[in-house]
PDB file of N, CA and C in Angstrom:
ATOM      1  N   UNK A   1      84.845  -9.308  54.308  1.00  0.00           N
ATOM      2  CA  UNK A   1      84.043  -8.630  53.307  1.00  0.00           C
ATOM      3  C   UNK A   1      82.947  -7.829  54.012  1.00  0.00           C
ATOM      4  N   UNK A   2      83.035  -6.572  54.037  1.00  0.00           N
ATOM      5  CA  UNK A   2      81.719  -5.809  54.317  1.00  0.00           C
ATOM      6  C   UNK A   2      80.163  -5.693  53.355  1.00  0.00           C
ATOM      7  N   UNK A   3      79.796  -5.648  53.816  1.00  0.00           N
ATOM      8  CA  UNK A   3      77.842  -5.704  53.551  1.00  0.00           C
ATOM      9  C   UNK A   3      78.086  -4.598  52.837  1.00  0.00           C
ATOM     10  N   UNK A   4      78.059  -3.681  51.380  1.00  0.00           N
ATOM     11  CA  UNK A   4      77.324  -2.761  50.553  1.00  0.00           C
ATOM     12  C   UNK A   4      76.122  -3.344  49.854  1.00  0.00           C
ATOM     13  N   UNK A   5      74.899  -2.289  49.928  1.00  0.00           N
ATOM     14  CA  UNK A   5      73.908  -2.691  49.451  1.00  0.00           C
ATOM     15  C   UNK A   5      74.036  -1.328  47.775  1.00  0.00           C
ATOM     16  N   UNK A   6      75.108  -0.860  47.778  1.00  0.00           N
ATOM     17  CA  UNK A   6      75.474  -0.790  46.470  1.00  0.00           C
ATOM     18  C   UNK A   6      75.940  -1.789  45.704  1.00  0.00           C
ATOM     19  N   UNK A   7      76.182  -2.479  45.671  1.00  0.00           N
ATOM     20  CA  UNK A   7      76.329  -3.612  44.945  1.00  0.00           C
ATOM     21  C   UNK A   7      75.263  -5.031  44.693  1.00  0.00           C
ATOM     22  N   UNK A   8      74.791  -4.454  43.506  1.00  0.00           N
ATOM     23  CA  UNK A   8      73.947  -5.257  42.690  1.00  0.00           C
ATOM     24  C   UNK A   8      74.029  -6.495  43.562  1.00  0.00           C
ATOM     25  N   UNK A   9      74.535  -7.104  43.460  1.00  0.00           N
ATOM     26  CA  UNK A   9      74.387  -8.582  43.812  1.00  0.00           C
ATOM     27  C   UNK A   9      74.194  -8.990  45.382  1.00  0.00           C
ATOM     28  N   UNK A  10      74.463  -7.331  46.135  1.00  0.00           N
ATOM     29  CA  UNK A  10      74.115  -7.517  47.521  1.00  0.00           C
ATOM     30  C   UNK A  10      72.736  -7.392  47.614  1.00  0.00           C
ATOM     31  N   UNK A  11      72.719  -6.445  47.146  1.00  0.00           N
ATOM     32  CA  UNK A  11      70.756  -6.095  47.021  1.00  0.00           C
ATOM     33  C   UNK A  11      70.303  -6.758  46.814  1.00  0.00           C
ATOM     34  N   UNK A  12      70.604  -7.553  45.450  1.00  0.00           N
ATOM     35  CA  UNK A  12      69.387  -9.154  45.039  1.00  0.00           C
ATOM     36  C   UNK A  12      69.345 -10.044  46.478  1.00  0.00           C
ATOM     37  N   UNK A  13      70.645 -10.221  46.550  1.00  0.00           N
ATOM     38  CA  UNK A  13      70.361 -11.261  47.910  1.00  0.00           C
ATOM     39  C   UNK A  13      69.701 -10.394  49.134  1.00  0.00           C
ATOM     40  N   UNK A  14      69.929  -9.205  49.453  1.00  0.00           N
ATOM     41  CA  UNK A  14      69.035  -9.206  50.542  1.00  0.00           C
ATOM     42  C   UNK A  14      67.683  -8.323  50.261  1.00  0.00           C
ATOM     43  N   UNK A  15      67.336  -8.617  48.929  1.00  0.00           N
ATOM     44  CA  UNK A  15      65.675  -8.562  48.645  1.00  0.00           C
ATOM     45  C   UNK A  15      65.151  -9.955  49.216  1.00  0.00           C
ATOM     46  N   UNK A  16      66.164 -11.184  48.139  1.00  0.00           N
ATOM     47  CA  UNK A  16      65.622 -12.486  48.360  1.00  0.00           C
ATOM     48  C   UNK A  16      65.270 -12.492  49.585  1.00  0.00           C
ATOM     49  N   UNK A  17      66.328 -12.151  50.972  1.00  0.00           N
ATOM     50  CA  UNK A  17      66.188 -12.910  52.183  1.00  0.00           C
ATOM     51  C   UNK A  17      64.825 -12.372  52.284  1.00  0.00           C
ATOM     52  N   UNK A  18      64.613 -11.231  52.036  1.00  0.00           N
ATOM     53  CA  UNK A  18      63.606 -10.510  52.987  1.00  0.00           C
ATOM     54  C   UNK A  18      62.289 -11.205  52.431  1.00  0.00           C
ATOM     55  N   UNK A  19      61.954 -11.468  51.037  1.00  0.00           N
ATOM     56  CA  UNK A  19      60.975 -11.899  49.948  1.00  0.00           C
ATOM     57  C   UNK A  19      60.281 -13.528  51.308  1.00  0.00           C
ATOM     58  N   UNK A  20      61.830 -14.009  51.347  1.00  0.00           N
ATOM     59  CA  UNK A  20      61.738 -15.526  51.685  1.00  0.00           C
ATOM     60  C   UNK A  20      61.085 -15.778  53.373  1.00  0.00           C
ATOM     61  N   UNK A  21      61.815 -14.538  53.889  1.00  0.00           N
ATOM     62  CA  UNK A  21      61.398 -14.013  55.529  1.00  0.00           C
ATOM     63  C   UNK A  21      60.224 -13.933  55.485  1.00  0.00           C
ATOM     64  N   UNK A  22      59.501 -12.934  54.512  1.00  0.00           N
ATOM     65  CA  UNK A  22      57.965 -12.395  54.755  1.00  0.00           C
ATOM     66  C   UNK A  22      57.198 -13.792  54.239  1.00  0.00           C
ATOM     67  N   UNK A  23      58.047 -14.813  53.243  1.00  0.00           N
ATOM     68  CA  UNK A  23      56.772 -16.265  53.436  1.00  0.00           C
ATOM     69  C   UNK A  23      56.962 -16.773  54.328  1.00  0.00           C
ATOM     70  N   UNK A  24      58.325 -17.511  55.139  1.00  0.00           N
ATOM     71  CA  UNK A  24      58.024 -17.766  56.347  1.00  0.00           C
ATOM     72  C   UNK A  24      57.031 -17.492  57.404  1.00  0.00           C
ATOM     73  N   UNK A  25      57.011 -16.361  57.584  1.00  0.00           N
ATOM     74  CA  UNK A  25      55.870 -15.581  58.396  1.00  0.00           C
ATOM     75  C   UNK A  25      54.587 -16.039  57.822  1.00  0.00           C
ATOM     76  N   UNK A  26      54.454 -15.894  57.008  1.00  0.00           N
ATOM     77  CA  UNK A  26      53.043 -15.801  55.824  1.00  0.00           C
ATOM     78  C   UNK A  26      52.766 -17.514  56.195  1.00  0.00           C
ATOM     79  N   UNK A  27      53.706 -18.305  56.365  1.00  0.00           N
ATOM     80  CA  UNK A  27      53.454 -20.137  56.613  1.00  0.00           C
ATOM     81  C   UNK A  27      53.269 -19.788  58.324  1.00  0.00           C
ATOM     82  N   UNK A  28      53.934 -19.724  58.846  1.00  0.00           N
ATOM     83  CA  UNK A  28      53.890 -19.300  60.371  1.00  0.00           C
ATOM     84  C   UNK A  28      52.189 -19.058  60.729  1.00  0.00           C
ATOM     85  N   UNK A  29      51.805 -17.933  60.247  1.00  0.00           N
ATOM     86  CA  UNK A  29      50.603 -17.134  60.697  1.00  0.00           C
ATOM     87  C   UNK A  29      49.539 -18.199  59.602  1.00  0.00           C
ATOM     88  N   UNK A  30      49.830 -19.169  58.850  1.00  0.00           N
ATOM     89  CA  UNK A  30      49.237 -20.139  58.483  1.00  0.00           C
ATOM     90  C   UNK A  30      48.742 -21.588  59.819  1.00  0.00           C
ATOM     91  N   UNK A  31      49.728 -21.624  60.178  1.00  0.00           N
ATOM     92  CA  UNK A  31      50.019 -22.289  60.953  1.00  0.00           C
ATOM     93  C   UNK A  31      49.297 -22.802  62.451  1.00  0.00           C
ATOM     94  N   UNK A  32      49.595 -20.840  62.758  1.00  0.00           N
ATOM     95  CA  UNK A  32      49.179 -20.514  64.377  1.00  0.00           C
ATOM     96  C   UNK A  32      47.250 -20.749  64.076  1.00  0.00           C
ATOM     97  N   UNK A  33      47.237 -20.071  62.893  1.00  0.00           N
ATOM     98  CA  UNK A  33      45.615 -19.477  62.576  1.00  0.00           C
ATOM     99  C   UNK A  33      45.033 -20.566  62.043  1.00  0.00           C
ATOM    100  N   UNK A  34      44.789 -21.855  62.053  1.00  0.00           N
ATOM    101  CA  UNK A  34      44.476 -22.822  60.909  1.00  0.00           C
ATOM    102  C   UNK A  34      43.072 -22.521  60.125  1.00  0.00           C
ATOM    103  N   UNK A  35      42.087 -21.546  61.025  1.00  0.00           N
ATOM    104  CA  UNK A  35      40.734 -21.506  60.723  1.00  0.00           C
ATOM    105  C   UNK A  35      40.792 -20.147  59.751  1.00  0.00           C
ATOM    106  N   UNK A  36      42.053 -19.799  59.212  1.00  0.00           N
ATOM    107  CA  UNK A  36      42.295 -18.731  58.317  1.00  0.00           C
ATOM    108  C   UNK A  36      41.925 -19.352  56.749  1.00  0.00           C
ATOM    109  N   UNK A  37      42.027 -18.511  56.529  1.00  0.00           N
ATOM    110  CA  UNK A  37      42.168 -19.288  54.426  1.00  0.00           C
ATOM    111  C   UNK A  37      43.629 -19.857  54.113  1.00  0.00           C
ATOM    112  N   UNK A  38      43.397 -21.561  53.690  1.00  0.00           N
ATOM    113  CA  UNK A  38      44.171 -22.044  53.543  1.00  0.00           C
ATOM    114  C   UNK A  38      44.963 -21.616  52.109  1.00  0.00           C
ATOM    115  N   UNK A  39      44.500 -20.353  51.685  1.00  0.00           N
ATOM    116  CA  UNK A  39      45.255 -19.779  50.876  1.00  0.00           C
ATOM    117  C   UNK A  39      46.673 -19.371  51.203  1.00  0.00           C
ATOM    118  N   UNK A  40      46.845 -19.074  52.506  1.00  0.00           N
ATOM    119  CA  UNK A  40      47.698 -18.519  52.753  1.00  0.00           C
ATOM    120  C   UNK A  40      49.146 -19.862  53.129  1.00  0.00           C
ATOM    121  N   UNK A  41      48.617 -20.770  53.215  1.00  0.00           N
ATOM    122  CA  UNK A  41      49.777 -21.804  52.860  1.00  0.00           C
ATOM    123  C   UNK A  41      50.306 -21.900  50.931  1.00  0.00           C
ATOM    124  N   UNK A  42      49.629 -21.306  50.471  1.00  0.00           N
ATOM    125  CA  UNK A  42      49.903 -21.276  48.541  1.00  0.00           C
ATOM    126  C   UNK A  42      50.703 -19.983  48.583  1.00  0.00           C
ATOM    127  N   UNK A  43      50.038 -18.763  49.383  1.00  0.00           N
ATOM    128  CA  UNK A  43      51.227 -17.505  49.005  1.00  0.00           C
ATOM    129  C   UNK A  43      52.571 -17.923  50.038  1.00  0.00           C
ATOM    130  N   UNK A  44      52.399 -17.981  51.194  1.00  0.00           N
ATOM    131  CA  UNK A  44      53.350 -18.150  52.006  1.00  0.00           C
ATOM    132  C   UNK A  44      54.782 -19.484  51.323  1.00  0.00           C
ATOM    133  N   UNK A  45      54.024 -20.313  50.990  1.00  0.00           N
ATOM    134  CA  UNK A  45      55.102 -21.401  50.138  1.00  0.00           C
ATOM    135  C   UNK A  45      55.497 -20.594  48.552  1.00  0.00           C
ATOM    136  N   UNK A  46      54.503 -19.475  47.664  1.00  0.00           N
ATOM    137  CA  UNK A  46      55.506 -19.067  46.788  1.00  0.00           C
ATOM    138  C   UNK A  46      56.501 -17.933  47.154  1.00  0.00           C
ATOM    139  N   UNK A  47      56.174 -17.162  48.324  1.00  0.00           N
ATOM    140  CA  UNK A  47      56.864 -16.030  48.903  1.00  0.00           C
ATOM    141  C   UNK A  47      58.016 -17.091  49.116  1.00  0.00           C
ATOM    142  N   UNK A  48      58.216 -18.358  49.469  1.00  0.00           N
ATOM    143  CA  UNK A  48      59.121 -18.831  49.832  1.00  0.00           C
ATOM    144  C   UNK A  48      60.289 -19.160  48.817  1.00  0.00           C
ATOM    145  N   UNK A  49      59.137 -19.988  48.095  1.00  0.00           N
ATOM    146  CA  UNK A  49      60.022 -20.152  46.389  1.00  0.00           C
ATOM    147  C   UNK A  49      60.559 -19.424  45.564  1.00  0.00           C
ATOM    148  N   UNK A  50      60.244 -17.911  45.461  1.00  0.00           N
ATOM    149  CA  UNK A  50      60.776 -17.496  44.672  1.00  0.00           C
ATOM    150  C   UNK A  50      61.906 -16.643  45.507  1.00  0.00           C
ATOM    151  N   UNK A  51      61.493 -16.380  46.665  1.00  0.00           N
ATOM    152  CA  UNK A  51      62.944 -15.753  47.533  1.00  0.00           C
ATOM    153  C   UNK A  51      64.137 -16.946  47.351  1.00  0.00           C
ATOM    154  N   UNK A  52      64.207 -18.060  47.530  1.00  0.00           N
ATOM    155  CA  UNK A  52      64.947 -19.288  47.484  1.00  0.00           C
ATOM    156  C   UNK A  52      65.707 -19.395  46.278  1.00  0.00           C
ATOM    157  N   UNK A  53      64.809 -18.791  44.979  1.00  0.00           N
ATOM    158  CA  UNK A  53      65.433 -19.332  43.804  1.00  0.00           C
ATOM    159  C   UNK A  53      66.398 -17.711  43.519  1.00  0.00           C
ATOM    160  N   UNK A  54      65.646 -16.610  44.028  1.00  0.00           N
ATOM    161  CA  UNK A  54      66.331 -15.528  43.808  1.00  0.00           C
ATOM    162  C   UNK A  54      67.747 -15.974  44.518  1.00  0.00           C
ATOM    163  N   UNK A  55      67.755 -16.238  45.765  1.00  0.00           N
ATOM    164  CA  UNK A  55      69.253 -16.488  46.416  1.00  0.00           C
ATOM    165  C   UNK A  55      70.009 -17.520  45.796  1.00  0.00           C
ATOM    166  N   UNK A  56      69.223 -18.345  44.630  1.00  0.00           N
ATOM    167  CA  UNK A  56      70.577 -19.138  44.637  1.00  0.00           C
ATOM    168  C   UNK A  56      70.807 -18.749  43.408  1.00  0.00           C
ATOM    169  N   UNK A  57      70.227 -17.725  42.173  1.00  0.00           N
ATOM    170  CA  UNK A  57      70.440 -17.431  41.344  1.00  0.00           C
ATOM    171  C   UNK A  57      71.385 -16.299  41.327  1.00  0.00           C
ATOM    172  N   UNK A  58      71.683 -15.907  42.795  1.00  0.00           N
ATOM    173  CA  UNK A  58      72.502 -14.800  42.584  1.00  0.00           C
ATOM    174  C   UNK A  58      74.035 -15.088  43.446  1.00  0.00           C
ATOM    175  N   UNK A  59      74.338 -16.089  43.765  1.00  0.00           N
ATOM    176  CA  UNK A  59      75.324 -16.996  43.662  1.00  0.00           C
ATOM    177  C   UNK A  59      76.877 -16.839  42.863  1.00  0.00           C
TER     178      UNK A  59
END
């Protein structure tokens, strides 16, 4: 099966990945930085959640 990002359902999933990638990072740079705003463990974990639920909703 080849990768089209014409197809609806390819795109959702690779919005999700990318949504879910940029919280990773967002927990990461939580992580490295601890003396940052521990806000950024609340966006970084929903950047995570909702990339997660997008991928399995598009299933």
């Amino acid at each position: 099966m080849t990768f089209s990002a014409d197809q609806p359902r390819n795109r959702q999933r690779a919005g999700a990945a990318f949504v879910t990638g940029i919280g990773f990072l967002v927990l990461l740079l939580a992580e490295l930085a601890p003396s940052t705003v521990p806000a950024l463990y609340v966006i970084g974990g929903s950047f995570v959640t909702a990339g997660l639920i997008a991928l399995l909703t598009s299933i």
